[in-house]
N, C-alpha and C. Protein backbone atom coordinates (compact mmCIF):
# COMPACT_ATOMS: atom_id res chain seq x y z
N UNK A 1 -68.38 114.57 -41.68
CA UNK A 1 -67.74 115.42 -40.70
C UNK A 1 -67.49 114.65 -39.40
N UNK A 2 -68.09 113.59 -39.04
CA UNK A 2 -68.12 112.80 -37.74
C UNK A 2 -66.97 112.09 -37.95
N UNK A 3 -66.71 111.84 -39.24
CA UNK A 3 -65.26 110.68 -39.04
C UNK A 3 -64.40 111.54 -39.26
N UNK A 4 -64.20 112.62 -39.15
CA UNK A 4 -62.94 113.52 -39.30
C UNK A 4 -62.74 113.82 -37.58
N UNK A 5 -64.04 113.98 -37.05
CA UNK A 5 -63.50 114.49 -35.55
C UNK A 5 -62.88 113.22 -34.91
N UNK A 6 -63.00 112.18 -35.03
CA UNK A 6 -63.03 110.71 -34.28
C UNK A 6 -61.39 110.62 -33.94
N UNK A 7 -60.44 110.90 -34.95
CA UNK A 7 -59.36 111.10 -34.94
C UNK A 7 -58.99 111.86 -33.41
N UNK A 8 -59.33 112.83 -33.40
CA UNK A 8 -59.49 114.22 -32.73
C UNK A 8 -59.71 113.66 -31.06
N UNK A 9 -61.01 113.06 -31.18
CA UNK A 9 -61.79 112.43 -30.03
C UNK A 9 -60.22 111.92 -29.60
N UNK A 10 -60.11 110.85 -30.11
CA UNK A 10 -58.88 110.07 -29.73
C UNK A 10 -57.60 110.39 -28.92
N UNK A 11 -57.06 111.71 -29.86
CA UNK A 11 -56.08 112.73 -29.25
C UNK A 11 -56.63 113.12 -28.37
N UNK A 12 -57.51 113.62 -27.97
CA UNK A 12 -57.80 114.27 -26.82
C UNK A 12 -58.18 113.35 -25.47
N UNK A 13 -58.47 112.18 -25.41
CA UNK A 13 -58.96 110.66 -24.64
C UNK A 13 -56.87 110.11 -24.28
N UNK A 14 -56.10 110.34 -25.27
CA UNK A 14 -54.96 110.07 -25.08
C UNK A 14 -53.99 111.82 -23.99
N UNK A 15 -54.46 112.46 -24.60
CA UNK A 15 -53.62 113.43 -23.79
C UNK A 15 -54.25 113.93 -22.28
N UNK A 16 -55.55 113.44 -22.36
CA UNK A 16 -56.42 113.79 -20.57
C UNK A 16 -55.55 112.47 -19.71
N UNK A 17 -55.37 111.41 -20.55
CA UNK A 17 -55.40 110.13 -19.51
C UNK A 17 -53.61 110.37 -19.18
N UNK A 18 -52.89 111.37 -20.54
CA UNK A 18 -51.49 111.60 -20.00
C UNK A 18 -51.12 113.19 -18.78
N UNK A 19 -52.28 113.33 -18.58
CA UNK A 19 -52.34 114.82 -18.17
C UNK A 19 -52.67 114.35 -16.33
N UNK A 20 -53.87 113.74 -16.38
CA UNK A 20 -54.29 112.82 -15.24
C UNK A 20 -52.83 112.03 -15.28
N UNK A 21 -52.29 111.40 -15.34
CA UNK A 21 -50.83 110.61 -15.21
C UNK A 21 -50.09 111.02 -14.22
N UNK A 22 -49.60 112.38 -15.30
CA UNK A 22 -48.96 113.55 -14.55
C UNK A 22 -49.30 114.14 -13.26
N UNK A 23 -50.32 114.12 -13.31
CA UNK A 23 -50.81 115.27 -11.84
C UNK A 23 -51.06 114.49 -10.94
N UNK A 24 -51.10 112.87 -11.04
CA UNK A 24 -50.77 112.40 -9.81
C UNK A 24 -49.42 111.66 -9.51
N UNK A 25 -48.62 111.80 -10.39
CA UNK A 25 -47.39 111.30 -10.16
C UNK A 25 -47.10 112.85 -9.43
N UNK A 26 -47.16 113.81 -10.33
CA UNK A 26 -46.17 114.62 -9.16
C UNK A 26 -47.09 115.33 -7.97
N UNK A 27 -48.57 114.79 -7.62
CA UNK A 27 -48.64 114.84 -5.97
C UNK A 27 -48.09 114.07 -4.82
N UNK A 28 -47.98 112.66 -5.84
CA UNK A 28 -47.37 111.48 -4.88
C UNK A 28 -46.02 112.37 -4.71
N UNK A 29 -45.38 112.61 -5.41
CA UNK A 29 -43.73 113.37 -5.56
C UNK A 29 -43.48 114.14 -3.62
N UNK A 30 -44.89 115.11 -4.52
CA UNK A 30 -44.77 116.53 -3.51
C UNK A 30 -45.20 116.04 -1.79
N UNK A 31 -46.49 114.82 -2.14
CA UNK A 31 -46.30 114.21 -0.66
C UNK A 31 -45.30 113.65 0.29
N UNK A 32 -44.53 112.89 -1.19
CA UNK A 32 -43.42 112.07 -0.43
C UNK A 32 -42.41 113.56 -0.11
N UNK A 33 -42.08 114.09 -0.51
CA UNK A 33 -41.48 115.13 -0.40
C UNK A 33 -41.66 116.49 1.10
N UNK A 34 -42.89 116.58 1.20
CA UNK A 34 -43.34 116.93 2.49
C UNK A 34 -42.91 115.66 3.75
N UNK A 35 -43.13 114.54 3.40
CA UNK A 35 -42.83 113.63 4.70
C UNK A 35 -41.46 113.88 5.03
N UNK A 36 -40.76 113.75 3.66
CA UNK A 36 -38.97 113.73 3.85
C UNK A 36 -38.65 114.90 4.74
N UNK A 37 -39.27 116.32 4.29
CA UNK A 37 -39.05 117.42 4.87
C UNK A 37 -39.12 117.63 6.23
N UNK A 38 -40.54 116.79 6.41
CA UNK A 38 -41.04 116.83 7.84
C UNK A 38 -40.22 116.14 8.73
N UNK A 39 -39.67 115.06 8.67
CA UNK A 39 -38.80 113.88 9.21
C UNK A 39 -37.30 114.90 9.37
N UNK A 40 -37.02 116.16 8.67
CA UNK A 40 -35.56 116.75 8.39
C UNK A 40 -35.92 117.81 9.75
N UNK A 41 -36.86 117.85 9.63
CA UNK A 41 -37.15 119.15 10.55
C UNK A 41 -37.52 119.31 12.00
N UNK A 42 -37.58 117.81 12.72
CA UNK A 42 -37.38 117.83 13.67
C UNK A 42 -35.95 118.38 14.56
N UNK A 43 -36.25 119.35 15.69
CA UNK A 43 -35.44 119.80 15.95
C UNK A 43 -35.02 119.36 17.50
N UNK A 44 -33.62 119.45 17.48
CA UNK A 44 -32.62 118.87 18.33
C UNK A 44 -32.94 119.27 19.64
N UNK A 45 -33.63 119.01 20.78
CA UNK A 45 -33.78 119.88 22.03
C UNK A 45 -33.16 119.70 22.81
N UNK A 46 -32.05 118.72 22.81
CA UNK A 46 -30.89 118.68 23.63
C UNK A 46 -29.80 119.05 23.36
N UNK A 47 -29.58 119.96 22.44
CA UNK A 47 -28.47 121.42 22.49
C UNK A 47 -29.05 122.60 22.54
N UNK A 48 -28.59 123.36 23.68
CA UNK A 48 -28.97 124.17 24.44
C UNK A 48 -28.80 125.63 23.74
N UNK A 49 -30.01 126.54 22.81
CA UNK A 49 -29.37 127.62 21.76
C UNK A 49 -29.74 128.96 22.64
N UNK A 50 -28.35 129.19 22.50
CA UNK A 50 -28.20 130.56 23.51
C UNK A 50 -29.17 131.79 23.09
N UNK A 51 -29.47 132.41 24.03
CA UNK A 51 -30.25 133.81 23.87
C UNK A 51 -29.37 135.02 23.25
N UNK A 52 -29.67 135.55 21.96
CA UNK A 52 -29.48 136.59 20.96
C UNK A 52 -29.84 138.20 21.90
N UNK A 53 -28.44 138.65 21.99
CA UNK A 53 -28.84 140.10 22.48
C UNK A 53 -28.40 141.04 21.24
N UNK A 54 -29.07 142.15 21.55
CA UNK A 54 -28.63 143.74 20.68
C UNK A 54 -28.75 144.71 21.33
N UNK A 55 -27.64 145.41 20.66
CA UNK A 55 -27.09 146.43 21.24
C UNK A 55 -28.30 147.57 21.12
N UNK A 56 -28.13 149.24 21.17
CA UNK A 56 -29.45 150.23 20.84
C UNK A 56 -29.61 150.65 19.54
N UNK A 57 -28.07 149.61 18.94
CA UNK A 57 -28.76 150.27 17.09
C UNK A 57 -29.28 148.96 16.47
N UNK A 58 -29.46 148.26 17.23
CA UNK A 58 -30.07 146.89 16.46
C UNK A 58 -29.46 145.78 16.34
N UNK A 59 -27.71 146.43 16.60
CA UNK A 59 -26.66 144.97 16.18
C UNK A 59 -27.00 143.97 16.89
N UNK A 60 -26.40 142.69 16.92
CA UNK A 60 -26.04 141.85 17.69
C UNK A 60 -25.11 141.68 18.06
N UNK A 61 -25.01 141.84 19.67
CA UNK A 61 -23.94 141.33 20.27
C UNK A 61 -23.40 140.34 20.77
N UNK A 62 -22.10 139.73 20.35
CA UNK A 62 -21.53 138.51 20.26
C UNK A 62 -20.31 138.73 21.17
N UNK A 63 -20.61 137.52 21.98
CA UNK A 63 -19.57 136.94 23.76
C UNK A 63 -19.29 135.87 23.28
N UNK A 64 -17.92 135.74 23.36
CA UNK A 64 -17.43 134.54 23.05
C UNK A 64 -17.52 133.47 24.41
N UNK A 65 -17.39 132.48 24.31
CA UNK A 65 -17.78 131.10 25.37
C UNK A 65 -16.57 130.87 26.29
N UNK A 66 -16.80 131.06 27.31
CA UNK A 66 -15.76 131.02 28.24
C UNK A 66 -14.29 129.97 27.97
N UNK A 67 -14.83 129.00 27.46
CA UNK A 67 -13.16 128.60 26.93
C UNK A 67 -13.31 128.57 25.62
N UNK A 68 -13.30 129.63 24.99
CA UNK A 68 -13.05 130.12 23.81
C UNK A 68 -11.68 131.07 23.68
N UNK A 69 -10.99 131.15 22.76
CA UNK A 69 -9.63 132.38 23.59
C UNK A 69 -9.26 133.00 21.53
N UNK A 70 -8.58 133.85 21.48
CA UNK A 70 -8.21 134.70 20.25
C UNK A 70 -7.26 133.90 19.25
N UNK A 71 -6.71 132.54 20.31
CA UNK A 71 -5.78 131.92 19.20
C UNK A 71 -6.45 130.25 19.30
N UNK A 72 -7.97 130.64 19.14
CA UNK A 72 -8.46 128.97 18.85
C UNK A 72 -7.63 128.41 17.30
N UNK A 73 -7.70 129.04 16.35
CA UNK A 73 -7.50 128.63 14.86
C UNK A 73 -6.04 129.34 14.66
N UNK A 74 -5.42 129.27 15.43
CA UNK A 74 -3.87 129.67 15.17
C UNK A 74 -3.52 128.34 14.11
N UNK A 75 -3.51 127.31 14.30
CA UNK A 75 -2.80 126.46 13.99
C UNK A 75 -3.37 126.24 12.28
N UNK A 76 -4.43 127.24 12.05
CA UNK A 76 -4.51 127.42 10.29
C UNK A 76 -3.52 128.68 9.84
N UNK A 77 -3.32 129.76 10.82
CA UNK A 77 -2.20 130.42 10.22
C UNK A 77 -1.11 130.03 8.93
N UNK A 78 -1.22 130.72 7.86
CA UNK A 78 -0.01 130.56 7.13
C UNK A 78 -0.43 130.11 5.65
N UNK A 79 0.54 130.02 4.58
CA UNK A 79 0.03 129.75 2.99
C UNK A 79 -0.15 127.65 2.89
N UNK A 80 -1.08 127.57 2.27
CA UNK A 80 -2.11 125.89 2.46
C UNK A 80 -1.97 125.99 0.67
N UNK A 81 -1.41 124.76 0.30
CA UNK A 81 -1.89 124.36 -1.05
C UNK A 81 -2.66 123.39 -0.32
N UNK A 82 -4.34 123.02 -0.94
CA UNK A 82 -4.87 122.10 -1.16
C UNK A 82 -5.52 121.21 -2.09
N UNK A 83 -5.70 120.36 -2.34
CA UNK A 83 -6.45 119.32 -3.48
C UNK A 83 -7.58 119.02 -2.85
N UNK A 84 -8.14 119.57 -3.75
CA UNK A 84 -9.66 119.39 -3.64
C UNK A 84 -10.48 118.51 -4.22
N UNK A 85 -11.64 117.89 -4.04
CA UNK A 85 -12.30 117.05 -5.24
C UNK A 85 -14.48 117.31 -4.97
N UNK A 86 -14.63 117.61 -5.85
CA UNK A 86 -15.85 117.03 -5.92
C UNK A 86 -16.62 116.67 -7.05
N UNK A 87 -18.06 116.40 -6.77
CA UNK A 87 -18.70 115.78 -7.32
C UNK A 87 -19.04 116.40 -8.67
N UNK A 88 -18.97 115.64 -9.65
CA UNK A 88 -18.76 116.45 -11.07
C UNK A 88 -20.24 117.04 -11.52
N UNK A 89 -21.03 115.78 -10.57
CA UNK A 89 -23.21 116.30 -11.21
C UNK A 89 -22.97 115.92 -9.99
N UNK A 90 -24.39 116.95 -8.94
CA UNK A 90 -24.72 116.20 -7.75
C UNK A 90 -26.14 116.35 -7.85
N UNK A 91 -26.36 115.20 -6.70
CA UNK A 91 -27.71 115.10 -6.36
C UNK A 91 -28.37 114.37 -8.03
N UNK A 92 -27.30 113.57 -8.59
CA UNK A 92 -27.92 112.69 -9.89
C UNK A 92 -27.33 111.33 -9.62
N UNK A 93 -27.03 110.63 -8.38
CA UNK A 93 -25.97 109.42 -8.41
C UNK A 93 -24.87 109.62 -8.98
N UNK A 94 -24.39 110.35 -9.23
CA UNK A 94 -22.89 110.63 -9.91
C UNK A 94 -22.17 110.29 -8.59
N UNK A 95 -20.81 109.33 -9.16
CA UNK A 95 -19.45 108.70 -8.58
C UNK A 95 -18.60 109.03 -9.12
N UNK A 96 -18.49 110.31 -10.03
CA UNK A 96 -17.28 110.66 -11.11
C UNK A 96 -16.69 112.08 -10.22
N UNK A 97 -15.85 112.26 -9.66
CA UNK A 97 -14.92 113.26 -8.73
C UNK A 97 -14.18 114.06 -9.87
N UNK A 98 -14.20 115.31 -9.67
CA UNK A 98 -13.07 116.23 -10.31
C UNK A 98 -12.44 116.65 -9.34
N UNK A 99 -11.36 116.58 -9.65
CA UNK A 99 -9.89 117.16 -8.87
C UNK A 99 -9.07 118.44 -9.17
N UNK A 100 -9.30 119.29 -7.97
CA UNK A 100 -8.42 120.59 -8.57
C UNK A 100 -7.46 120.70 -7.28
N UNK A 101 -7.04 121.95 -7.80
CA UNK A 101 -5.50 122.71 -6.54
C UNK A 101 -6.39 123.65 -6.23
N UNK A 102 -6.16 124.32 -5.28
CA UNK A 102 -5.93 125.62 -4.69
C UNK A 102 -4.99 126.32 -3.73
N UNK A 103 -5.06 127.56 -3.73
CA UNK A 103 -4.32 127.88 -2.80
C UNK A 103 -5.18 128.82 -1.45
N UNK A 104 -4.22 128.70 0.08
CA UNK A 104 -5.08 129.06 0.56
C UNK A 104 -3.96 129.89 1.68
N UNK A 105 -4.48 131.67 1.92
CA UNK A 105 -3.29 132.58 2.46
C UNK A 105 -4.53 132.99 3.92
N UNK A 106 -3.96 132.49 5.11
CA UNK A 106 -4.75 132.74 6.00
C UNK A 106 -3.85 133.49 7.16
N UNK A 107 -4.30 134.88 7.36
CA UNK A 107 -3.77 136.06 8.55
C UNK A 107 -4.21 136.10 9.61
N UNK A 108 -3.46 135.93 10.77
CA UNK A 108 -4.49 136.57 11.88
C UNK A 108 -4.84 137.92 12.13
């Protein structure tokens, strides 16, 4: 009965040392991954973020910026064919672009 488990022993000495493998490859992962995050998340303190008012039902009320005016985006007025392209896999090193049309109907 001892040389039947030995087999066994084995499998199990092979799948702890692949299990241990695993669980520190993906803490190193999740560490490096917290630094990246941390380094993303510093925030900008030299643009100045305006104070959020609401109205008495809760909305928010939005003032446009003194040289702001009703015909900033006039000059998108009107029907736009465009060609578009992107990335066919992202976030895998992919350099392979797909290319489409669209169309684009913009009103003031």
């Amino acid at each position: 009965m001892a040389l039947s488990m030995w087999p066994l022993a084995g499998s199990l000495r092979f799948m702890e040392k692949h299990i241990v493998r695993s669980w520190s490859v993906g803490l190193l992962l999740l560490a490096g991954l917290a630094h990246a995050q941390d380094s993303a998340l510093i925030p900008d303190t030299s643009l100045p973020i305006p104070a959020l008012h609401f109205d008495s039902a809760g909305e928010i009320v939005m003032q446009a910026s003194a040289t702001s005016s009703r015909h900033d985006f006039d000059y998108l007025v009107g029907d736009w064919q465009l060609r578009n392209r992107k990335l066919k896999s992202r976030l895998t090193h992919s350099n392979e672009w797909m290319a489409f049309e669209s169309r684009v109907e913009m009103h003031q």
